[in-house]
Protein backbone atom coordinates (compact mmCIF):
# COMPACT_ATOMS: atom_id res chain seq x y z
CA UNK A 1 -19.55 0.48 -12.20
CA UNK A 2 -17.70 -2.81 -12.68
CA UNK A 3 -14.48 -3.53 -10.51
CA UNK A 4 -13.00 -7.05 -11.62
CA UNK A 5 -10.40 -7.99 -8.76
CA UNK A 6 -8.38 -11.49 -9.37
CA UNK A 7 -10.84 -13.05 -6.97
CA UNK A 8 -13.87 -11.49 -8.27
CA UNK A 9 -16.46 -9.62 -10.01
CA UNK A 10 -18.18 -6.69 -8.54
CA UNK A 11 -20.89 -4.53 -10.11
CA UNK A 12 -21.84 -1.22 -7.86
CA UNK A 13 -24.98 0.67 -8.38
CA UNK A 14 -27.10 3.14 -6.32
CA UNK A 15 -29.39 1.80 -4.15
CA UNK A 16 -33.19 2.01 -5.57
CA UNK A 17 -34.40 2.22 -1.77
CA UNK A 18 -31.94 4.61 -0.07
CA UNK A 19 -29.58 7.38 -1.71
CA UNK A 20 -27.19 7.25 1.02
CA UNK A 21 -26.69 3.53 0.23
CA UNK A 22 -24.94 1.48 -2.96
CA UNK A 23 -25.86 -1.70 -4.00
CA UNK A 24 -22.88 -3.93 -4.35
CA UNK A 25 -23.03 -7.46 -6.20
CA UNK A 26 -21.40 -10.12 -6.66
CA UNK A 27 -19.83 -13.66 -7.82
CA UNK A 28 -18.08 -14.39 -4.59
CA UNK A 29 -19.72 -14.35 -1.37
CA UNK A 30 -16.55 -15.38 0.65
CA UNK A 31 -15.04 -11.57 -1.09
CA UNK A 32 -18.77 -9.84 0.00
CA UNK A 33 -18.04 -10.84 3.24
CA UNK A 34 -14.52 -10.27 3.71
CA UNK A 35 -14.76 -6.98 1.95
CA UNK A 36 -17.82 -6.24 4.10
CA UNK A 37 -17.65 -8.15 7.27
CA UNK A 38 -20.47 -6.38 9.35
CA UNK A 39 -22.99 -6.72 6.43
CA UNK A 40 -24.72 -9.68 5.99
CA UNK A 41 -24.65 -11.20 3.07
CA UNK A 42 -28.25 -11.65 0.47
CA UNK A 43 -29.00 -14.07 -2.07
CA UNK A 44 -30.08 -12.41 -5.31
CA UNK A 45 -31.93 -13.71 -8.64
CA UNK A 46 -28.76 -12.68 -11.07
CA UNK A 47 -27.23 -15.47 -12.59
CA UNK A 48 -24.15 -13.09 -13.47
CA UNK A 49 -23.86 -11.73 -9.57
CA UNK A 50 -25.81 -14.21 -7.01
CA UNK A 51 -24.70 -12.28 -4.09
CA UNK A 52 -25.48 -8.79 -2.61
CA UNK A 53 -24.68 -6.23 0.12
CA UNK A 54 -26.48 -2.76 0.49
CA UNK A 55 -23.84 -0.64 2.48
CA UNK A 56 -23.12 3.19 3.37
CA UNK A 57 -21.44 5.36 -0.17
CA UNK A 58 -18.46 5.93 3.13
CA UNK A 59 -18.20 2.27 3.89
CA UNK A 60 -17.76 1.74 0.15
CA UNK A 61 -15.33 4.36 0.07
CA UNK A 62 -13.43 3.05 2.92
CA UNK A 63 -13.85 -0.79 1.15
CA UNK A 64 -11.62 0.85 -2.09
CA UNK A 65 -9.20 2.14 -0.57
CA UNK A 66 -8.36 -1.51 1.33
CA UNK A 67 -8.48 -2.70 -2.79
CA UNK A 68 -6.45 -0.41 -4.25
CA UNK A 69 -4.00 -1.17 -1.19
CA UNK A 70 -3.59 -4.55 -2.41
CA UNK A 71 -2.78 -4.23 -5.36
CA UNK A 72 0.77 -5.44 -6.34
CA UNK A 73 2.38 -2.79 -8.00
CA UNK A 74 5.26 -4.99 -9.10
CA UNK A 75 3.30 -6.95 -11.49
CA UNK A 76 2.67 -3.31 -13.55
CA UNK A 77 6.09 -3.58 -15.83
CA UNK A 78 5.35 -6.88 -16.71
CA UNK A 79 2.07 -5.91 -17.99
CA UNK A 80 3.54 -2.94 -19.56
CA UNK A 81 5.95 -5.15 -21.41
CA UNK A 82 3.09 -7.42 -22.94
CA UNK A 83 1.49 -4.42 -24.03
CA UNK A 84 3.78 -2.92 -26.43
């Protein structure tokens, strides 16, 4: 899964070493670290998401909800508007 935030790019996959884990990457580590501030930040080969956090499927559950909490809802009509 791909979550694009105005700050960044995330992609989310399971982890390959634990299934109670997800992989998250990343182009921002400042946004890894604020999103995930008890995980310590990796270094990974991807050109496309240089940064990485392995983390708990709950703490990842708990990290969307804080996103979809800041989103600002009042931007929606103007969005609407360019649409049609």
């Amino acid at each position: 899964m791909i979550i694009q935030t105005t700050n960044a790019s995330f992609l989310i996959e399971n982890c390959e070493f634990d299934s109670a884990l997800v992989a998250i990457h990343s182009d921002s580590r400042f946004e890894l670290s604020r999103l995930f501030g008890s995980v310590k930040v990796k270094s990974s080969d991807s050109h496309t998401y240089p940064f990485t956090v392995r983390i708990s499927k709950q703490e990842f559950t708990d990290s969307l909800i804080l996103l979809i909490k800041e989103i600002d809802y009042t931007s929606f009509s103007q969005l609407e508007s360019n649409w049609m």
